[in-house]
Protein backbone atom coordinates (compact mmCIF):
# COMPACT_ATOMS: atom_id res chain seq x y z
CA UNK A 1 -9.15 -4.50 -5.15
CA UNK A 2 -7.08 -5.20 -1.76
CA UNK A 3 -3.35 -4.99 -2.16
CA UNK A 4 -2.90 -8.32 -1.01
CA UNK A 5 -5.24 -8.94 -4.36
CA UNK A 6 -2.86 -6.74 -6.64
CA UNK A 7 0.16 -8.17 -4.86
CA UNK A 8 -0.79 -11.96 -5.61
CA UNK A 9 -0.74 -10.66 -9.38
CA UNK A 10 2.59 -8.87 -8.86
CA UNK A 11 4.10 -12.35 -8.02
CA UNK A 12 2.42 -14.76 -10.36
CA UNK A 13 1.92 -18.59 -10.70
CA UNK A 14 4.39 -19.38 -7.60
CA UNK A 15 3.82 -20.81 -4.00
CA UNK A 16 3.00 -17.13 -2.63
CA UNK A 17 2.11 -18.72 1.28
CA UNK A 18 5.74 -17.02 2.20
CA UNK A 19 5.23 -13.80 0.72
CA UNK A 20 1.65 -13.24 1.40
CA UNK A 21 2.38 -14.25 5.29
CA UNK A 22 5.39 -11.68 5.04
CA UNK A 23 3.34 -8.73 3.24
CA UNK A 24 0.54 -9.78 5.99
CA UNK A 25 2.78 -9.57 8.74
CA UNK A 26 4.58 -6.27 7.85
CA UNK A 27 1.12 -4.87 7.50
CA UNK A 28 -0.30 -5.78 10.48
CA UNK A 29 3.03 -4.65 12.54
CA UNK A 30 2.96 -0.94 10.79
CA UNK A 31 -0.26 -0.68 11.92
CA UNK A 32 0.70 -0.84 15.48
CA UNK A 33 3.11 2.03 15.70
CA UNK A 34 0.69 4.22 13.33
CA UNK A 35 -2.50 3.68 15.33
CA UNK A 36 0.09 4.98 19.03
CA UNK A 37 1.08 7.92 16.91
CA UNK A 38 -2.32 8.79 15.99
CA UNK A 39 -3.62 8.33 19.63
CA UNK A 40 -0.73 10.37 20.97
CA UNK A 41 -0.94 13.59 18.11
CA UNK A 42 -5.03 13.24 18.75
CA UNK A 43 -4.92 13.22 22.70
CA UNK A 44 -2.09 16.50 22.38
CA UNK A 45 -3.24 18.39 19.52
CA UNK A 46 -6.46 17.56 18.73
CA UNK A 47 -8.62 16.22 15.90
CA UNK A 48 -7.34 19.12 13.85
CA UNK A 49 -3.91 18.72 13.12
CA UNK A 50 -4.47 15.01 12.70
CA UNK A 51 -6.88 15.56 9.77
CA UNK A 52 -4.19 18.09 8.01
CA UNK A 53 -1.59 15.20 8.87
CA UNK A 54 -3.97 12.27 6.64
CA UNK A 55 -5.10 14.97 4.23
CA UNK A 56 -1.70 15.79 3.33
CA UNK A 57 -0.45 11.76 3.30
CA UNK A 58 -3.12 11.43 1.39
CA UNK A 59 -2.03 13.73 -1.38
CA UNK A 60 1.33 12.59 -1.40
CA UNK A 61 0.01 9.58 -2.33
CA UNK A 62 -1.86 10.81 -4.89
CA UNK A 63 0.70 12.71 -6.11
CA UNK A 64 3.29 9.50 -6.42
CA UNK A 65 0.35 7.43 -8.25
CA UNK A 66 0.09 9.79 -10.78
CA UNK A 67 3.85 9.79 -11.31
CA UNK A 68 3.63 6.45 -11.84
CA UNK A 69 0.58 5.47 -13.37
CA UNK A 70 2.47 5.44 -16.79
CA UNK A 71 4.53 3.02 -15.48
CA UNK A 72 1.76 0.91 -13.87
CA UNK A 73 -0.51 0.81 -17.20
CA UNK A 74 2.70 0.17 -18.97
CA UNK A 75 2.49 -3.36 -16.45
CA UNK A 76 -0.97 -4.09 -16.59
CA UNK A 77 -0.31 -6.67 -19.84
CA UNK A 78 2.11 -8.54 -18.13
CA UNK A 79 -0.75 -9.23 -15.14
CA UNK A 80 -3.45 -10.43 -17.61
CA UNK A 81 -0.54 -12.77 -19.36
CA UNK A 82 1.69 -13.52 -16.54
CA UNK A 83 3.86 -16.20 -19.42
CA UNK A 84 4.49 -13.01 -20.67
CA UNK A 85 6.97 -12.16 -17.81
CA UNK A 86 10.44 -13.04 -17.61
């Protein structure tokens, strides 16, 4: 499931063209900057220390989902019965 997929849940039965186009743009302008960044720490260091670099972003991430997965399940009724939200 795309976040755009998860995010459309997150928001409900509203006209989501605004938010989608915002979450779309902010996306695609992050991705700029990061893919410079990776360019310039792969031309100077190598292939190395940019693998360490997404290994260890990827484990933070990890890390933060499973501090928060209790919170997420706790959420995951109110996305199958979004009336349920108020």
């Amino acid at each position: 499931i795309g976040h755009s997929t998860v995010y459309s849940k997150v928001l409900g039965n509203i006209d989501q063209n605004v938010m989608q186009g915002m979450l779309t743009t902010i996306v695609n302008l992050v991705m700029v900057p990061v893919s410079l960044i990776a360019k310039y720490v792969f031309e100077q260091l190598g292939p190395t220390i940019w693998w360490v670099t997404v290994v260890v972003v990827m484990i933070g991430g990890i890390v933060l989902w499973l501090g928060t997965i209790r919170r997420m399940e706790n959420c995951i009724g109110q996305v199958k019965e979004p009336d349920a939200i108020e």
